[in-house]
N, C-alpha and C. Protein backbone atom coordinates (compact mmCIF):
# COMPACT_ATOMS: atom_id res chain seq x y z
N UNK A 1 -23.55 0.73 0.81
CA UNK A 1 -22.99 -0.40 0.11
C UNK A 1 -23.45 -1.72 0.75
N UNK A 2 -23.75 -1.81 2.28
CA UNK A 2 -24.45 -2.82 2.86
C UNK A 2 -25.42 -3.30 2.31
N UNK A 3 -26.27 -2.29 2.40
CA UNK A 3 -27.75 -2.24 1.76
C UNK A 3 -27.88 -3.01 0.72
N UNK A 4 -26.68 -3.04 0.03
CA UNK A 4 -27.02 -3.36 -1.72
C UNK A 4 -26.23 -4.50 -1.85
N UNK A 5 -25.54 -5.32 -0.73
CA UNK A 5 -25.38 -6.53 -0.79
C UNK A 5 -23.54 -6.59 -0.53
N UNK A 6 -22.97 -5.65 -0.51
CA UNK A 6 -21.66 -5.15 -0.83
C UNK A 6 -20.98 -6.02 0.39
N UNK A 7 -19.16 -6.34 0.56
CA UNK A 7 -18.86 -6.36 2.19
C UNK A 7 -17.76 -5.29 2.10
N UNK A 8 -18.49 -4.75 3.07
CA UNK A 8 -17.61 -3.30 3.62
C UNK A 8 -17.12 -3.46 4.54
N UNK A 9 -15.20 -3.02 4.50
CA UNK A 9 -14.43 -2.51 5.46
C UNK A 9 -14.23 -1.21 6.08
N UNK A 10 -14.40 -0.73 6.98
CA UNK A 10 -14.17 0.65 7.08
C UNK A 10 -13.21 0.99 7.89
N UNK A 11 -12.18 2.21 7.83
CA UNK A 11 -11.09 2.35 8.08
C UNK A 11 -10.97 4.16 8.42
N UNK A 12 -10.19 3.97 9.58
CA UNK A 12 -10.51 5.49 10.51
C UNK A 12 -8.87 6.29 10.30
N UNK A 13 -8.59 7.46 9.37
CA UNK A 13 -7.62 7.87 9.40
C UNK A 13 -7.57 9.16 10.76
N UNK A 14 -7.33 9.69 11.52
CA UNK A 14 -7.10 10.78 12.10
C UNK A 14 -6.04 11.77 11.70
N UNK A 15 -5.16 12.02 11.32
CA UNK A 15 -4.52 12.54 11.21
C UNK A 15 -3.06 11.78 9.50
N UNK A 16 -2.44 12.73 9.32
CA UNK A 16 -1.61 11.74 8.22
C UNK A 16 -0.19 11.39 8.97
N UNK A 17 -0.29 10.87 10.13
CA UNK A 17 0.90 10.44 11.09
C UNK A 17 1.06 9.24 11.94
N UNK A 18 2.21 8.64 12.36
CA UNK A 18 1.56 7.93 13.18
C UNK A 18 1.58 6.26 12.45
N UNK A 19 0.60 5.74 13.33
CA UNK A 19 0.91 4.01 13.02
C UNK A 19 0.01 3.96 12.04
N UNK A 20 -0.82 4.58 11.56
CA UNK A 20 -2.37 3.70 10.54
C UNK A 20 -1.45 4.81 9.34
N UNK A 21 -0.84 5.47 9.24
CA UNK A 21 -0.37 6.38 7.96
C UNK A 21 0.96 5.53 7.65
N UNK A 22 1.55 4.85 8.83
CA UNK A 22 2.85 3.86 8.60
C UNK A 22 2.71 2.90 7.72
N UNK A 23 1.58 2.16 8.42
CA UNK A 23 1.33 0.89 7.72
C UNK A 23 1.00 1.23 6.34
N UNK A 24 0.44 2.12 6.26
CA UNK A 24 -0.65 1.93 4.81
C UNK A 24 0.64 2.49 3.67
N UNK A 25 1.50 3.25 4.08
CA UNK A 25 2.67 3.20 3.32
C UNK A 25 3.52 1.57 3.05
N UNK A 26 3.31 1.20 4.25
CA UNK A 26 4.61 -0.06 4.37
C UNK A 26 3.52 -1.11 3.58
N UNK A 27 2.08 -1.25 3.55
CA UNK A 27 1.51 -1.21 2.78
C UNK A 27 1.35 -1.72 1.11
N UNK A 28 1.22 -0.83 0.98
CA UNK A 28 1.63 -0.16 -0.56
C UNK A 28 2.96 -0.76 -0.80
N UNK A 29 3.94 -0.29 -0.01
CA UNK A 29 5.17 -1.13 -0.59
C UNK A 29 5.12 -2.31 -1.14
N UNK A 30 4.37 -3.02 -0.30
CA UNK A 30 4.77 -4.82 -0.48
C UNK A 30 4.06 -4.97 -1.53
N UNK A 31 2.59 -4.01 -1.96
CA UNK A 31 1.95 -4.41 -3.03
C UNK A 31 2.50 -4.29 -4.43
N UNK A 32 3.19 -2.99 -4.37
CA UNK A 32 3.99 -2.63 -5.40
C UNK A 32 5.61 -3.34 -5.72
N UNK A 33 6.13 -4.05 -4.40
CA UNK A 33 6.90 -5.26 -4.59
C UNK A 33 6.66 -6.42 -5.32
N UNK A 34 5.43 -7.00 -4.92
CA UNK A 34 4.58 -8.15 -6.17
C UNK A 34 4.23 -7.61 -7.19
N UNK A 35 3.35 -6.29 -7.36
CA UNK A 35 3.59 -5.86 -8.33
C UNK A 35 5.00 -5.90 -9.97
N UNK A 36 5.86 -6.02 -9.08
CA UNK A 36 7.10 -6.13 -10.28
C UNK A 36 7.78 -7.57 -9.78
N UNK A 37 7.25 -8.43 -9.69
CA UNK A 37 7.62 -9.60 -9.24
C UNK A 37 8.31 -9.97 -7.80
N UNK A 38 8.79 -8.81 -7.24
CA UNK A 38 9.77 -9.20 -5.95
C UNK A 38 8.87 -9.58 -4.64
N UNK A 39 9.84 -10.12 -3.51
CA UNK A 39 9.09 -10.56 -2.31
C UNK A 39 8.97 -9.59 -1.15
N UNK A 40 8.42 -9.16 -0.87
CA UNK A 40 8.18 -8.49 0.70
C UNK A 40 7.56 -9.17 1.60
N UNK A 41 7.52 -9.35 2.93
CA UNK A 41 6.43 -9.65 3.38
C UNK A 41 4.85 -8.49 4.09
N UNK A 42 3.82 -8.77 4.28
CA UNK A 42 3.25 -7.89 4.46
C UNK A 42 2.77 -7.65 5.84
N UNK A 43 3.09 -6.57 6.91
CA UNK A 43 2.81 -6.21 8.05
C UNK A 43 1.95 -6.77 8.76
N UNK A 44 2.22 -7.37 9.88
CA UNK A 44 0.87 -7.67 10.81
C UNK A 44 -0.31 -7.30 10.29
N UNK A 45 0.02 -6.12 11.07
CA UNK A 45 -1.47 -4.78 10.68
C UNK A 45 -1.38 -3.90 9.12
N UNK A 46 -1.00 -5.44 8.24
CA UNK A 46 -1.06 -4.02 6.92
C UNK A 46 -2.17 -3.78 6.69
N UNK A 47 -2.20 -3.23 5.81
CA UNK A 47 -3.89 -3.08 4.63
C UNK A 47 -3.99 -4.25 3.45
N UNK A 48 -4.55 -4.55 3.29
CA UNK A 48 -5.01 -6.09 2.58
C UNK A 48 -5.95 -5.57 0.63
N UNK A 49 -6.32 -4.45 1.27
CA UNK A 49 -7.65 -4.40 0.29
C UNK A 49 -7.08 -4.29 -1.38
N UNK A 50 -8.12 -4.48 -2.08
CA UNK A 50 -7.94 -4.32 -3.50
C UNK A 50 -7.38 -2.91 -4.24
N UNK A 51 -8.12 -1.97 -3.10
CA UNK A 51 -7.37 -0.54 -3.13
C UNK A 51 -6.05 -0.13 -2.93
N UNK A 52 -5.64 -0.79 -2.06
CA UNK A 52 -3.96 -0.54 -2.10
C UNK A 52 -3.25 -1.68 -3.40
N UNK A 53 -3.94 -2.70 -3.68
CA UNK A 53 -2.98 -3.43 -5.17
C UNK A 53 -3.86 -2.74 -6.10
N UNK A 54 -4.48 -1.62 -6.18
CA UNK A 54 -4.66 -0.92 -7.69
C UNK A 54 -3.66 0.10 -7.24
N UNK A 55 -3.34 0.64 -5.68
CA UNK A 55 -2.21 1.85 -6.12
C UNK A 55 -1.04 1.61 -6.67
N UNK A 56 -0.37 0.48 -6.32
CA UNK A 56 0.52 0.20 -6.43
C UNK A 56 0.73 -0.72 -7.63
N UNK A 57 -0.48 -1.15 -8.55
CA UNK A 57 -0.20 -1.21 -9.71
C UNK A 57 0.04 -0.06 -10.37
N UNK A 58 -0.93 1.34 -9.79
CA UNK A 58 -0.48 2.57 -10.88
C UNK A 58 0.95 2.94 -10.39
N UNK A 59 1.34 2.88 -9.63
CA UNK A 59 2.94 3.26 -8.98
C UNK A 59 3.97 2.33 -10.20
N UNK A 60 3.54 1.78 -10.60
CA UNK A 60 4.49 0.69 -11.05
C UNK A 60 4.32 1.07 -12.87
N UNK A 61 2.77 1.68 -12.97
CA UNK A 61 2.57 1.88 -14.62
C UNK A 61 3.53 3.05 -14.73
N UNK A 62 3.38 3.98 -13.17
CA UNK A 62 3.98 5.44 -13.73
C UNK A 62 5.52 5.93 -13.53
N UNK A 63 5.84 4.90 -12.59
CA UNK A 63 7.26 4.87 -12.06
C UNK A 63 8.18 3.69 -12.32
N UNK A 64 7.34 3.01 -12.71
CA UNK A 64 8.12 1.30 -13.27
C UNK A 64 8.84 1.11 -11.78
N UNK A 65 10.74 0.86 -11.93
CA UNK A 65 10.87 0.37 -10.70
C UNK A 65 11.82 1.12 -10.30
N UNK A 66 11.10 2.13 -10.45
CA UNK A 66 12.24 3.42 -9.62
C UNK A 66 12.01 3.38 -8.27
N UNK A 67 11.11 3.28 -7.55
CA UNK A 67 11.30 2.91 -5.69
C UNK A 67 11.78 1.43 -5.58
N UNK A 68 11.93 0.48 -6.50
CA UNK A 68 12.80 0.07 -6.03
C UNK A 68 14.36 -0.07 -5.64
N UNK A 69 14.65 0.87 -6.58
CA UNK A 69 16.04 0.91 -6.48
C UNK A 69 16.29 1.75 -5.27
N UNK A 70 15.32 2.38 -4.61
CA UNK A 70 15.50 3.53 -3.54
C UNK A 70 15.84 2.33 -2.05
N UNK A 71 16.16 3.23 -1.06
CA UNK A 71 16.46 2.39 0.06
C UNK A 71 15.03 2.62 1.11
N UNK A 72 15.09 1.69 1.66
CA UNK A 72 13.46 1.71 2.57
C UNK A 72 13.14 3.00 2.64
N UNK A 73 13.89 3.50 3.37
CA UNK A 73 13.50 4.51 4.18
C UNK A 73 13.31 5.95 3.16
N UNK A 74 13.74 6.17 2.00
CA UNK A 74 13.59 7.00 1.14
C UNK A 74 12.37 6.55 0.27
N UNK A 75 11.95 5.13 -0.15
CA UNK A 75 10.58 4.61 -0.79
C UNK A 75 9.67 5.06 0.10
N UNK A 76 9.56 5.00 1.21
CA UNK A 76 8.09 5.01 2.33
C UNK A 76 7.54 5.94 2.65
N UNK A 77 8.71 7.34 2.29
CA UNK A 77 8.23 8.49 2.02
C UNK A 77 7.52 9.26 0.92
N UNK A 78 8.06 8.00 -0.62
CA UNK A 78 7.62 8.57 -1.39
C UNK A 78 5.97 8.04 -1.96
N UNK A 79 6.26 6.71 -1.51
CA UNK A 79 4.85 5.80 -1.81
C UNK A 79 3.85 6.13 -1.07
């Protein structure tokens, strides 16, 4: 994607645990928070990219605002 003019981020999962599987949930949340108009703020170390506000636009086509009504800690598991 370099090659061809692209700017690439690249991003190292190890395992699905842990702080880089945290964020990218806590993540997603905030995107899918703007997504339906509400405020979150977004993590130090969140994820930024265009890829997490297309998931969390489809979270929102397919679930509307059913994690929101959930409490943190039951959304972060499911997002």
């Amino acid at each position: 994607m370099e090659k061809a003019g692209y700017s690439v981020e690249r991003e190292y999962y190890i395992n699905d645990a842990g702080n880089q599987i945290d964020n990218l949930a806590k993540s997603i949340e905030v995107r899918y928070f703007e997504a339906i108009d509400e405020e979150k703020d977004m993590p130090e170390d969140g994820y930024r990219g265009q890829d997490i506000i297309d998931l969390a636009k489809g979270l929102v086509d397919s679930h509307g605002r059913t994690f929101f009504e959930m409490d943190e800690a039951e959304r972060l598991t499911k997002v």
